[in-house]
Every structure is written in structure tokens, then in C-alpha cells.
PDB file of N, CA and C in Angstrom:
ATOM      1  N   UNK A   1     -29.393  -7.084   1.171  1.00  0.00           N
ATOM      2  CA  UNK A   1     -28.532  -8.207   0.893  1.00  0.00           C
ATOM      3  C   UNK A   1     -27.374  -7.790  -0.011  1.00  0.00           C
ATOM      4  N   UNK A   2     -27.132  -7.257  -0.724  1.00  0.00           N
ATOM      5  CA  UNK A   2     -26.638  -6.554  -1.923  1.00  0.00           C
ATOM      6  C   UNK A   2     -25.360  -5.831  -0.990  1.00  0.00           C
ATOM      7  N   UNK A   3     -26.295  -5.014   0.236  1.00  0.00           N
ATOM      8  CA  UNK A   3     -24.595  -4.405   0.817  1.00  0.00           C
ATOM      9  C   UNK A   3     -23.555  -5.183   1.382  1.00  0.00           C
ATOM     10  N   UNK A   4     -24.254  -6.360   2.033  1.00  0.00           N
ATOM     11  CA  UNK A   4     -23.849  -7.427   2.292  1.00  0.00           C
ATOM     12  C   UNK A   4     -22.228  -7.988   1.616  1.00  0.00           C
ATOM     13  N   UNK A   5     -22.889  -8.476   0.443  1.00  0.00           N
ATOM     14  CA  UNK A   5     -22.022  -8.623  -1.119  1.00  0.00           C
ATOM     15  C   UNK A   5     -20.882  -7.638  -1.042  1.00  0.00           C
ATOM     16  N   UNK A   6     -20.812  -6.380  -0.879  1.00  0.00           N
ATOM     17  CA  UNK A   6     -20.634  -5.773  -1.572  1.00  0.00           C
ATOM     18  C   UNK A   6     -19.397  -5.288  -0.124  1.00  0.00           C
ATOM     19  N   UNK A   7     -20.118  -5.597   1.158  1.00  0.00           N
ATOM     20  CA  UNK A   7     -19.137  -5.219   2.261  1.00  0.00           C
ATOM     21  C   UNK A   7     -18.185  -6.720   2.453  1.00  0.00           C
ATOM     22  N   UNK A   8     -18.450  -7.668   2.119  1.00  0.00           N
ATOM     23  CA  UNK A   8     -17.829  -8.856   2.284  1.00  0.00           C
ATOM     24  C   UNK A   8     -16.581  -8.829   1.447  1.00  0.00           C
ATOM     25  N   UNK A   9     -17.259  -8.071   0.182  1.00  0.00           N
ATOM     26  CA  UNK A   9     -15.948  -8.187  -1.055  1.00  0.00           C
ATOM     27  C   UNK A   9     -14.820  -7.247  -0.490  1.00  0.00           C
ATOM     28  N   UNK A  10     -15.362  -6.179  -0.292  1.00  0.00           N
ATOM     29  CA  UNK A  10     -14.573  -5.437   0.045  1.00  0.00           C
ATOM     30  C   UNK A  10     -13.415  -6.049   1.422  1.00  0.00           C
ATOM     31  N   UNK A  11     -13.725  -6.604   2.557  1.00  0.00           N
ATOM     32  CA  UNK A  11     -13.101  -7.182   3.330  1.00  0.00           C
ATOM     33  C   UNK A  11     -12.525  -8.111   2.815  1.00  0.00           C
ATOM     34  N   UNK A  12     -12.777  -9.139   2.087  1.00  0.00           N
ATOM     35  CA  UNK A  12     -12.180 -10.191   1.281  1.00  0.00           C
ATOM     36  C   UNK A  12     -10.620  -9.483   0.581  1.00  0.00           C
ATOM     37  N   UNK A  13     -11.072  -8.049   0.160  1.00  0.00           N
ATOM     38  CA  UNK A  13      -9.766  -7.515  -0.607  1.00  0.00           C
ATOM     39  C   UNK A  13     -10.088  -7.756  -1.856  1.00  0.00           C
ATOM     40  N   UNK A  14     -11.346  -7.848  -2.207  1.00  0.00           N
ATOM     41  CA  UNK A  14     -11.641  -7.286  -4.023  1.00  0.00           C
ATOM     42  C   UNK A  14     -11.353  -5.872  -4.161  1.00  0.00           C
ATOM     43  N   UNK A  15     -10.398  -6.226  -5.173  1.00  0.00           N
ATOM     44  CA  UNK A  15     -10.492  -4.795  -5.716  1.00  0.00           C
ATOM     45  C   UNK A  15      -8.862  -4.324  -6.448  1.00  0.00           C
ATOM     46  N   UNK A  16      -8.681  -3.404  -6.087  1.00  0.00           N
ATOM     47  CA  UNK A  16      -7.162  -2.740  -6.917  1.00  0.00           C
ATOM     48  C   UNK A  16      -5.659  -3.738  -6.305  1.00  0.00           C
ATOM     49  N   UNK A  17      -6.171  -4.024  -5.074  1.00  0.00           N
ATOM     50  CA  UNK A  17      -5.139  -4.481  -4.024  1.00  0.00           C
ATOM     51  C   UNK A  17      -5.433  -5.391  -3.436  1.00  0.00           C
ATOM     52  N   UNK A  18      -5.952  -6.209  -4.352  1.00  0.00           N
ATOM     53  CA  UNK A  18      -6.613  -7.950  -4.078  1.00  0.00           C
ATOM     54  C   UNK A  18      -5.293  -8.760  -4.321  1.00  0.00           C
ATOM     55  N   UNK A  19      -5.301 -10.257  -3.786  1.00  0.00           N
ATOM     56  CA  UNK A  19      -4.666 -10.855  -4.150  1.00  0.00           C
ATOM     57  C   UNK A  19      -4.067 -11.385  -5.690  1.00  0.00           C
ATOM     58  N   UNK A  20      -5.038 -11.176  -6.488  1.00  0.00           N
ATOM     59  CA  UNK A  20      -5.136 -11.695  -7.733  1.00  0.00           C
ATOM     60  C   UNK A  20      -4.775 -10.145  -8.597  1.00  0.00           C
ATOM     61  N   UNK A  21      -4.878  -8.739  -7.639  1.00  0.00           N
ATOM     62  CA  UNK A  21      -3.954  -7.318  -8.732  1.00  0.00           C
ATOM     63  C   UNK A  21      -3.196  -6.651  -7.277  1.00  0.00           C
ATOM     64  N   UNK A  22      -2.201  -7.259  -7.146  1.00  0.00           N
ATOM     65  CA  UNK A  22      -1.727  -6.705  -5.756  1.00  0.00           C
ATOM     66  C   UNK A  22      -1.343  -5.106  -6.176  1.00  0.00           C
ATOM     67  N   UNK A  23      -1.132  -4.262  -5.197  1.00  0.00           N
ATOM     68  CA  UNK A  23      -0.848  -3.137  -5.358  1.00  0.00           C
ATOM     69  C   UNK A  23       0.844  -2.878  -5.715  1.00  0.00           C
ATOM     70  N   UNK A  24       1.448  -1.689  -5.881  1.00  0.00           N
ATOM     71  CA  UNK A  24       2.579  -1.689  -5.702  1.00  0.00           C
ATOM     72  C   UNK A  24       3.636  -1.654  -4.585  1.00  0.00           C
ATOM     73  N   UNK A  25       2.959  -2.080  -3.588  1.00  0.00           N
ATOM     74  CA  UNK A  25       3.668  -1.502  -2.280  1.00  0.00           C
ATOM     75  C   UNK A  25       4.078  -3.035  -2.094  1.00  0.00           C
ATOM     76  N   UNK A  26       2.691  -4.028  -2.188  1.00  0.00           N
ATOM     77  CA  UNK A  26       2.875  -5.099  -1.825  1.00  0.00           C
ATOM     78  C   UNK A  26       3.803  -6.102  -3.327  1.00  0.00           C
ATOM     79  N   UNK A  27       3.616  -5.576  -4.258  1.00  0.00           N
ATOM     80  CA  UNK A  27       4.487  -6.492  -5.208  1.00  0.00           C
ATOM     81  C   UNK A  27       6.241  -5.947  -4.794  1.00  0.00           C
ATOM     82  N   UNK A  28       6.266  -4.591  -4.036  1.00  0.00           N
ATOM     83  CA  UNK A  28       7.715  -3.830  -3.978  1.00  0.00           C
ATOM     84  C   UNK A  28       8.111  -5.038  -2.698  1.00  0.00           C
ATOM     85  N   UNK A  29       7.542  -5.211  -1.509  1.00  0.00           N
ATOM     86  CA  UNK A  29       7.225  -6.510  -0.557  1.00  0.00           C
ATOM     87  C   UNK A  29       7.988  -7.543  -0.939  1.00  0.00           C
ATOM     88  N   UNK A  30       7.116  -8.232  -1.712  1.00  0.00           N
ATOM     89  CA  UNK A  30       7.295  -9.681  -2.155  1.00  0.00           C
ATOM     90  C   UNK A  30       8.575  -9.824  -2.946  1.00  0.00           C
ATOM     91  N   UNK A  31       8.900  -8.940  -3.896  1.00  0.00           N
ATOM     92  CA  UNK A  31       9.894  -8.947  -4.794  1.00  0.00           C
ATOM     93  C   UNK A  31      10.779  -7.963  -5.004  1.00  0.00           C
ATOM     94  N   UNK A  32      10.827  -7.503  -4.246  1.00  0.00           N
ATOM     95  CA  UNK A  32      12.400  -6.543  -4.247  1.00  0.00           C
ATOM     96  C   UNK A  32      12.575  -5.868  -2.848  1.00  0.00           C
ATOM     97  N   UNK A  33      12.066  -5.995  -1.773  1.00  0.00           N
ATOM     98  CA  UNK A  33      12.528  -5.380  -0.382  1.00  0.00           C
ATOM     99  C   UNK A  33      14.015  -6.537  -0.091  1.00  0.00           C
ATOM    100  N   UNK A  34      13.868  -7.657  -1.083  1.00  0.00           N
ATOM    101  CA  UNK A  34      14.889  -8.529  -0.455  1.00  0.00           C
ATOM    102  C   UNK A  34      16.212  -7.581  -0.350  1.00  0.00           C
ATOM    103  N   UNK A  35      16.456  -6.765  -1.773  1.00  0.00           N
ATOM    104  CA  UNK A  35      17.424  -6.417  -1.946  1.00  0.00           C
ATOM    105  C   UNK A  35      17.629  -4.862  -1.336  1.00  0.00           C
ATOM    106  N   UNK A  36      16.374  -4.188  -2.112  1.00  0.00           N
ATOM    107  CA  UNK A  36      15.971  -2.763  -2.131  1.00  0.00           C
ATOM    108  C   UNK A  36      15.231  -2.713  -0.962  1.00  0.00           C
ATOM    109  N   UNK A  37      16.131  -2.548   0.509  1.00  0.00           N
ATOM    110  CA  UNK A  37      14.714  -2.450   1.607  1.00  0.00           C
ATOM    111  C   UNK A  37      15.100  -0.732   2.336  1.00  0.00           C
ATOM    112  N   UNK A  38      13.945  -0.430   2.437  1.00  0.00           N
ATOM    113  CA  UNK A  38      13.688   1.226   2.126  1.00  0.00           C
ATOM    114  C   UNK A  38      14.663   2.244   1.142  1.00  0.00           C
ATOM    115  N   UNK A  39      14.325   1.161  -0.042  1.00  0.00           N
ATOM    116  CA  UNK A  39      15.010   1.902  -1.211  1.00  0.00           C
ATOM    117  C   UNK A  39      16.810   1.943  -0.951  1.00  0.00           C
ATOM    118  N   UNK A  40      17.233   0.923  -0.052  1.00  0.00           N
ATOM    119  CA  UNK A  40      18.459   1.039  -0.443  1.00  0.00           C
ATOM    120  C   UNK A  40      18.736  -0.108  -1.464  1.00  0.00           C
ATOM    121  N   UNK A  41      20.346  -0.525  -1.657  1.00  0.00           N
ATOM    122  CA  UNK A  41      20.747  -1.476  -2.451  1.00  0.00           C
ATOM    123  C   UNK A  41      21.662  -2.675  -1.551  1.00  0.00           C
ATOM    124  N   UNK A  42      20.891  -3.491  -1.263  1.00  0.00           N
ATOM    125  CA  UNK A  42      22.337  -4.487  -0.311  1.00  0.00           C
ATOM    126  C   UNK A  42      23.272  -5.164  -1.101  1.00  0.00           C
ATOM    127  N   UNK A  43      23.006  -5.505  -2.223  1.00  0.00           N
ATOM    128  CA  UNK A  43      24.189  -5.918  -3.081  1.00  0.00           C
ATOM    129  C   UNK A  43      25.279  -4.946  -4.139  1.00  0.00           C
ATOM    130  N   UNK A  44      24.569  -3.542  -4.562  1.00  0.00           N
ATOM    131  CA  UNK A  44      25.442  -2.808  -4.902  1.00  0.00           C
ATOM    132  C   UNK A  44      25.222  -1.327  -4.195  1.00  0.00           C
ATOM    133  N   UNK A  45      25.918  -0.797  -3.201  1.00  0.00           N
ATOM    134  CA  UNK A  45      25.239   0.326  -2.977  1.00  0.00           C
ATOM    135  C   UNK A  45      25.038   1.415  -3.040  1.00  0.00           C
ATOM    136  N   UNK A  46      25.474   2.002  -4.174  1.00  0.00           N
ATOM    137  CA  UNK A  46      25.742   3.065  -5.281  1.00  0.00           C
ATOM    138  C   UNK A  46      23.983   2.955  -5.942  1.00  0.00           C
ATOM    139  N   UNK A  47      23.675   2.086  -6.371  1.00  0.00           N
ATOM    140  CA  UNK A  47      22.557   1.446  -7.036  1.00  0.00           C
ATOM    141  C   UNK A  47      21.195   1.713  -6.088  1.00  0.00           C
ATOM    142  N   UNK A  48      21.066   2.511  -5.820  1.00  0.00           N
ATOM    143  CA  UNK A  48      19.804   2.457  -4.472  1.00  0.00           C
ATOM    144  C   UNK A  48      18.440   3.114  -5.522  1.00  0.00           C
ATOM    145  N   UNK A  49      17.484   3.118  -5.027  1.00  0.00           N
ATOM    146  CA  UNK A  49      16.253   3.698  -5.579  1.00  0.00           C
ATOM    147  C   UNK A  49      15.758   5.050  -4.950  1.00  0.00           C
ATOM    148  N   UNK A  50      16.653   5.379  -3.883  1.00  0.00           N
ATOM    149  CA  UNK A  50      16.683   7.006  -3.365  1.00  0.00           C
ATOM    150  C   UNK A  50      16.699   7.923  -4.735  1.00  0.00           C
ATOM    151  N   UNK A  51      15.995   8.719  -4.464  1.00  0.00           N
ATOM    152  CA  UNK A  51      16.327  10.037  -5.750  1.00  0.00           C
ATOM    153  C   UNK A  51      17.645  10.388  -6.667  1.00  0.00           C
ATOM    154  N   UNK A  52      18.468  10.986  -5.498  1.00  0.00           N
ATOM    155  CA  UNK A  52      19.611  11.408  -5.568  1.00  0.00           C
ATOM    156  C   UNK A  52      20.248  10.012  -6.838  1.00  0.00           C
ATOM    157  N   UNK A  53      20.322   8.729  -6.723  1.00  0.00           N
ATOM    158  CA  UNK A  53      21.014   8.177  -7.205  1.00  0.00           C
ATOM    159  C   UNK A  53      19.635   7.521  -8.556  1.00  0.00           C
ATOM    160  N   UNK A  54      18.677   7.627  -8.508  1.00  0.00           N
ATOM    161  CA  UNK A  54      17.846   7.404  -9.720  1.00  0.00           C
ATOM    162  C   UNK A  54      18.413   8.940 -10.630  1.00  0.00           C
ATOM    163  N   UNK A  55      18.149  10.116 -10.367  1.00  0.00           N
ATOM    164  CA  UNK A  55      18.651  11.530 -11.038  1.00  0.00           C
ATOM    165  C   UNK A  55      19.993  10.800 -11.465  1.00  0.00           C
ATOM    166  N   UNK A  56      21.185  10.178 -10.735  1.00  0.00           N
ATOM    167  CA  UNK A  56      22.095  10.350 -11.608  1.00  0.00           C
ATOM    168  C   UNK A  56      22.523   9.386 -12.093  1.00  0.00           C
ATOM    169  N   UNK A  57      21.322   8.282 -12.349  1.00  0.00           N
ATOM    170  CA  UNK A  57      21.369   7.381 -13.246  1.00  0.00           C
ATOM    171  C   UNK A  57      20.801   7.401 -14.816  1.00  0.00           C
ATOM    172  N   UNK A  58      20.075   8.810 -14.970  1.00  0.00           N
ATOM    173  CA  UNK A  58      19.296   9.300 -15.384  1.00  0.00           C
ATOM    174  C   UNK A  58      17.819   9.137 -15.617  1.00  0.00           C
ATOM    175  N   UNK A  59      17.318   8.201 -14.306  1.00  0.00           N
ATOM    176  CA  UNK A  59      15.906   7.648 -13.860  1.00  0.00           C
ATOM    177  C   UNK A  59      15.237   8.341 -14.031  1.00  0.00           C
ATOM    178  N   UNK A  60      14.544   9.164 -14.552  1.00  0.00           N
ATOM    179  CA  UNK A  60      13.458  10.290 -14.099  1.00  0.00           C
ATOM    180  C   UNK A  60      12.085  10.022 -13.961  1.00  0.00           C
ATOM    181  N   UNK A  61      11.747   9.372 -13.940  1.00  0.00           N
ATOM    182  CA  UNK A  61      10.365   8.679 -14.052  1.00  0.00           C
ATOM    183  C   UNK A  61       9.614   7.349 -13.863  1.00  0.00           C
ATOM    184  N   UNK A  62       8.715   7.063 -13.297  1.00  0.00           N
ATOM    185  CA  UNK A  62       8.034   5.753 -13.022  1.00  0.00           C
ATOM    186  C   UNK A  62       8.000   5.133 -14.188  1.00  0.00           C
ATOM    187  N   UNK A  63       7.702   5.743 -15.085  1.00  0.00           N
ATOM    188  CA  UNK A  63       8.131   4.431 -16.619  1.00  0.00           C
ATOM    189  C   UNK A  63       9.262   3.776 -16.115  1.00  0.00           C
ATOM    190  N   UNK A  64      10.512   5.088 -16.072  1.00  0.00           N
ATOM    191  CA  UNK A  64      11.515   4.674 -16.712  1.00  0.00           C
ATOM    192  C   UNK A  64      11.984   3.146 -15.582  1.00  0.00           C
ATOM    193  N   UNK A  65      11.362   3.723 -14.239  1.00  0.00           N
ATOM    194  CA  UNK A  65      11.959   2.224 -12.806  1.00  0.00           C
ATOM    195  C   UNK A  65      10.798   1.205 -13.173  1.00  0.00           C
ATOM    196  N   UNK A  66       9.955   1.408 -13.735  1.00  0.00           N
ATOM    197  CA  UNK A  66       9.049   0.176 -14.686  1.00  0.00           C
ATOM    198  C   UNK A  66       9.310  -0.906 -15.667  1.00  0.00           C
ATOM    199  N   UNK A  67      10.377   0.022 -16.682  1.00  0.00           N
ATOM    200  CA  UNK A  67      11.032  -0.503 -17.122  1.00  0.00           C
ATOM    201  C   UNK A  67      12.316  -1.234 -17.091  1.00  0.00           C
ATOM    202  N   UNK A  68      13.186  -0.543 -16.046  1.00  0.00           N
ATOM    203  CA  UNK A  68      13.765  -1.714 -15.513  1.00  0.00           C
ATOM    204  C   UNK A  68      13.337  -2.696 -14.434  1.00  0.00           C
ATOM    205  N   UNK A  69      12.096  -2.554 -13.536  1.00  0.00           N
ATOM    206  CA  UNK A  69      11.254  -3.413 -13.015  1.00  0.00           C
ATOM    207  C   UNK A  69      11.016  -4.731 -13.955  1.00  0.00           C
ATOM    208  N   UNK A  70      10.874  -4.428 -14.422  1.00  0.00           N
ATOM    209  CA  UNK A  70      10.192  -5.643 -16.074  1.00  0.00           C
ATOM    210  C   UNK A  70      11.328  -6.225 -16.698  1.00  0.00           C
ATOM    211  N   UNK A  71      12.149  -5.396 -17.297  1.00  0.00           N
ATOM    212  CA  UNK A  71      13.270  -6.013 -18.340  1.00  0.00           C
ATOM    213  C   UNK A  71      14.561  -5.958 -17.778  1.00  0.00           C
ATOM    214  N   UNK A  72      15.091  -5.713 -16.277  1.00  0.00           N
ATOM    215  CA  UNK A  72      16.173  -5.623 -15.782  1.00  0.00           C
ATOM    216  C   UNK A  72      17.624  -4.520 -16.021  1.00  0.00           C
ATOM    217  N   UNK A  73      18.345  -4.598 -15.399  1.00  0.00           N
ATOM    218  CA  UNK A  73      19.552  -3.641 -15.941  1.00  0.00           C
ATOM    219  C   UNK A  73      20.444  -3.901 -15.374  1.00  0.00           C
ATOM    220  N   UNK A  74      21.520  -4.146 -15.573  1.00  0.00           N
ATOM    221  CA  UNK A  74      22.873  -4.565 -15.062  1.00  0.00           C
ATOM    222  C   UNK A  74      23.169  -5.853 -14.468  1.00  0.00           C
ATOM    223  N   UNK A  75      23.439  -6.070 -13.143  1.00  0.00           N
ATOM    224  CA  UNK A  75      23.328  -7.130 -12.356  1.00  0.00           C
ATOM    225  C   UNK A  75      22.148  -7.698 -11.994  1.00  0.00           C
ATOM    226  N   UNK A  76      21.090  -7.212 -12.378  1.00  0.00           N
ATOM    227  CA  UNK A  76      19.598  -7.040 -11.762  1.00  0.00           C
ATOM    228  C   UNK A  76      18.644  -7.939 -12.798  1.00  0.00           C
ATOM    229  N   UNK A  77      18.219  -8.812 -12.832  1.00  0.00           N
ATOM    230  CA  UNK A  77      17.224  -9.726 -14.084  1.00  0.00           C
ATOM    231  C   UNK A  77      16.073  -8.715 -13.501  1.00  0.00           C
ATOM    232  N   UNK A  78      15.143  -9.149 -15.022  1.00  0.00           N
ATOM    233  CA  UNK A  78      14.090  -8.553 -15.213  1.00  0.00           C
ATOM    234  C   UNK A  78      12.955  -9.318 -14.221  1.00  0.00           C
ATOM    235  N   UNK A  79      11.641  -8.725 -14.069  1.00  0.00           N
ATOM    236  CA  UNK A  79      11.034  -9.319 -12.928  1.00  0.00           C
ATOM    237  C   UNK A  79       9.764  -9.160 -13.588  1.00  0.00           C
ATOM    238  N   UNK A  80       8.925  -9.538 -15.066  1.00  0.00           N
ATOM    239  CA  UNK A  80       8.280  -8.937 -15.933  1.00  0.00           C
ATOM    240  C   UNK A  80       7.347  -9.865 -15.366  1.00  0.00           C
ATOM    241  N   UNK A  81       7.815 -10.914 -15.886  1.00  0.00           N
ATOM    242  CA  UNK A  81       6.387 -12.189 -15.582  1.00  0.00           C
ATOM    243  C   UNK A  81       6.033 -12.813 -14.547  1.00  0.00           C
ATOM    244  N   UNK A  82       7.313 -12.085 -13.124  1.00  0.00           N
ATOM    245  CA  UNK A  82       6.909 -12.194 -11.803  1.00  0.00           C
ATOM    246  C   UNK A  82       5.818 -11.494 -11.231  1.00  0.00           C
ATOM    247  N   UNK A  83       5.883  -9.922 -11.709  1.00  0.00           N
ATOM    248  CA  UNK A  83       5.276  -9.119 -11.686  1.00  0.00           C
ATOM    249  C   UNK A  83       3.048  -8.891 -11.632  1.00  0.00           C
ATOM    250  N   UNK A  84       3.647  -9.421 -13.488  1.00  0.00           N
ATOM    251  CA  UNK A  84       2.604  -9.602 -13.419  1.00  0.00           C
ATOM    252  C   UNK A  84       1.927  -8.648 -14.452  1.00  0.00           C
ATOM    253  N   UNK A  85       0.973  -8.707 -15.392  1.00  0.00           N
ATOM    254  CA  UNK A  85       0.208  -7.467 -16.100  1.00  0.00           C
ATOM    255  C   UNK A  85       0.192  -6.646 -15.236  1.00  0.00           C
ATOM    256  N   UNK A  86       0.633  -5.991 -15.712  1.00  0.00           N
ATOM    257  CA  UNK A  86       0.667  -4.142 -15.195  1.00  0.00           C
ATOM    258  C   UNK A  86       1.683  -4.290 -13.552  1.00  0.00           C
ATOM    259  N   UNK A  87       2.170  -4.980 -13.067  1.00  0.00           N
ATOM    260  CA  UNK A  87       2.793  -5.227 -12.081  1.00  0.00           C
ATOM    261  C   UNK A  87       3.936  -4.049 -12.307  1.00  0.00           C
ATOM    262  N   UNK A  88       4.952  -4.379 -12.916  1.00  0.00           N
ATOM    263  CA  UNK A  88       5.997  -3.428 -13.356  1.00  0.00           C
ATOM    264  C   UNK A  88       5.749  -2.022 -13.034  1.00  0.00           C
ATOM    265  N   UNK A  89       4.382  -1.235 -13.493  1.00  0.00           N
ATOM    266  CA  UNK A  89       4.331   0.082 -13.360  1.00  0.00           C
ATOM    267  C   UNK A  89       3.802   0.174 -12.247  1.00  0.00           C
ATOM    268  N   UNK A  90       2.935  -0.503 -11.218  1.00  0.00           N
ATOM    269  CA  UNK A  90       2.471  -0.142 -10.099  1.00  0.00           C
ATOM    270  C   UNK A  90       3.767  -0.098  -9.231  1.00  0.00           C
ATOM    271  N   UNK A  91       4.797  -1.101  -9.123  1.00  0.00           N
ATOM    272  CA  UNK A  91       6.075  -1.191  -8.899  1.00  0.00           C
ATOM    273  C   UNK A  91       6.908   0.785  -8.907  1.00  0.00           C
ATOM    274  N   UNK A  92       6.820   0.600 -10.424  1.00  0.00           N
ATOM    275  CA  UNK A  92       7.489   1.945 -10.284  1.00  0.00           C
ATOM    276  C   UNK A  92       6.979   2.839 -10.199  1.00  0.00           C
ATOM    277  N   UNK A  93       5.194   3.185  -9.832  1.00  0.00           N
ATOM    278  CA  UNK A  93       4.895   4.507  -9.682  1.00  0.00           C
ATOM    279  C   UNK A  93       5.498   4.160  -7.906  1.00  0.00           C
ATOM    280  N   UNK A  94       5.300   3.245  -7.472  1.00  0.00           N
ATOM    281  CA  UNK A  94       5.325   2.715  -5.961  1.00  0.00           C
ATOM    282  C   UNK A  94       6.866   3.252  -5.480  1.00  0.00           C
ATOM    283  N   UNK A  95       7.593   3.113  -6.549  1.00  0.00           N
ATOM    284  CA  UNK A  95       9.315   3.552  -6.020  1.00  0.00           C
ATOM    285  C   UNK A  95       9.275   5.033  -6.397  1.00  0.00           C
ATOM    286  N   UNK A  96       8.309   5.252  -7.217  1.00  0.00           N
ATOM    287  CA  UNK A  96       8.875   6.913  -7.298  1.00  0.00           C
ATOM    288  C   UNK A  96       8.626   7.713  -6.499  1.00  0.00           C
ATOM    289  N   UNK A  97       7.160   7.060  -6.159  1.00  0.00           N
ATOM    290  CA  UNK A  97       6.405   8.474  -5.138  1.00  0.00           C
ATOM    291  C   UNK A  97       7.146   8.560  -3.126  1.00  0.00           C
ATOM    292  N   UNK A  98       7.881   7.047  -3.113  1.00  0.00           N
ATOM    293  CA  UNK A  98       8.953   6.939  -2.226  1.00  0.00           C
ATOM    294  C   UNK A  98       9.564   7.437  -2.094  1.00  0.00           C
ATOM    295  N   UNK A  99      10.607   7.788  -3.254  1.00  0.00           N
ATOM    296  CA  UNK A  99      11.587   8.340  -3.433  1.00  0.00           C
ATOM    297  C   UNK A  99      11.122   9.366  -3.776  1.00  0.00           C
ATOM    298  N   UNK A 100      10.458  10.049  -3.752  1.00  0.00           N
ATOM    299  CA  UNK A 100       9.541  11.423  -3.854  1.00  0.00           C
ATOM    300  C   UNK A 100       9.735  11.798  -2.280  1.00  0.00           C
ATOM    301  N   UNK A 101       9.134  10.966  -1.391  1.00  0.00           N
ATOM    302  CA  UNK A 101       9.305  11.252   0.018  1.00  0.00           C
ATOM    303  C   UNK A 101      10.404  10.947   0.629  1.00  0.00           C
ATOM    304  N   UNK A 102      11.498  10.455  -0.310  1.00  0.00           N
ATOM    305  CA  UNK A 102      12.769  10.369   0.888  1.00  0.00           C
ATOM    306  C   UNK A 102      12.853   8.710   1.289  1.00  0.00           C
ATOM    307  N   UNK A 103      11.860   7.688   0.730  1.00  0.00           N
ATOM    308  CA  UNK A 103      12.062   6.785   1.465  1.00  0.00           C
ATOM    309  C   UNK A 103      11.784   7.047   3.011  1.00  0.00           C
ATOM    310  N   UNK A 104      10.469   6.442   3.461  1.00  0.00           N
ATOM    311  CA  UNK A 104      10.180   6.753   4.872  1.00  0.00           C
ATOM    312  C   UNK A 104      10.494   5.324   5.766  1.00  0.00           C
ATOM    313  N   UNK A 105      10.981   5.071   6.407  1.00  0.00           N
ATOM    314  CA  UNK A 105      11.009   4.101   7.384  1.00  0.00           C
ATOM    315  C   UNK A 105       9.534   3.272   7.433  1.00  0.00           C
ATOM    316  N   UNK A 106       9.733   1.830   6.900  1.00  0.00           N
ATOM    317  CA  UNK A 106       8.335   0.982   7.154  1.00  0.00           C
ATOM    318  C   UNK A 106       8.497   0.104   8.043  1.00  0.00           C
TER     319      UNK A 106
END
């Protein structure tokens, strides 16, 4: 009975990437593909989340797109309490390791 429990939850989506702690792919989804969709920028497009233009923004790191995930930068409001506890960094490990690969076509 117990595996039961335990296979149900799992189908239900308990867990890291449940509704209630979405992952970063799916908070990148909900709240920023509007603008940023496969890491480009539709409103400024200099501004993209591709490598090339995080390096010469001086982005270097999932903190650092965490932190503007959360507290905003420029034209861009912050998205902290949309997010969610810990939302922000799943967000930006989620844009880095993208932009690690180039941004792949989803």
C-alpha cells in the first residue's frame, strides 16, 4: 500500500517540480517567455539572455540573472514575489545553463 502512496504522489507531481515549488523551466514559462522566448528580448533586443550579451552586461552567473529575476533592472520590474521563495534562483540557474547551451529551440 505504501508504494501505492508513494507512486500516486509522484504522478500527482509531488516533489521539486510540483505545483506548489515549480521548477525553473516552468516559472521561466509562466513569467518571462512572454518577453524572453528562447532567451531572446522582444522589447529591447540588445537585452537578450544569450551568453554573448549576459558576458557583456557583465552577467556572469546564476546569482547574478537571480538577482535581477527578483529585484529587476532597467526597463524590466522585479518579479520577486511572483516568483516565489527560492523562485528567482531556480529562474536563473534555469537561464544560465540555457545560455550555457546556446538557447535550444523549445
Amino acid at each position: 500500500m505504501a508504494l501505492v502512496v508513494v507512486v500516486s504522489g509522484l504522478l500527482l507531481g509531488a516533489g521539486p517540480a510540483s505545483a506548489a515549488n515549480p521548477d525553473g523551466a516552468a516559472l521561466f514559462q509562466a513569467h518571462c517567455a512572454g518577453c524572453h522566448v528562447n532567451g531572446g528580448n522582444i522589447i529591447r533586443r540588445g537585452r537578450t539572455l544569450k551568453m554573448k550579451a549576459l558576458e557583456r552586461q557583465g552577467i556572469t552567473s546564476p546569482e547574478a540573472i537571480a538577482t535581477i529575476a527578483a529585484e529587476g533592472v532597467g526597463q524590466m520590474g522585479g518579479y520577486g514575489q511572483v516568483l516565489g521563495t527560492g523562485g528567482a534562483e531556480r529562474v536563473g540557474l534555469y537561464v544560465w545553463q540555457q545560455a550555457l547551451r546556446g538557447w535550444p529551440a523549445q
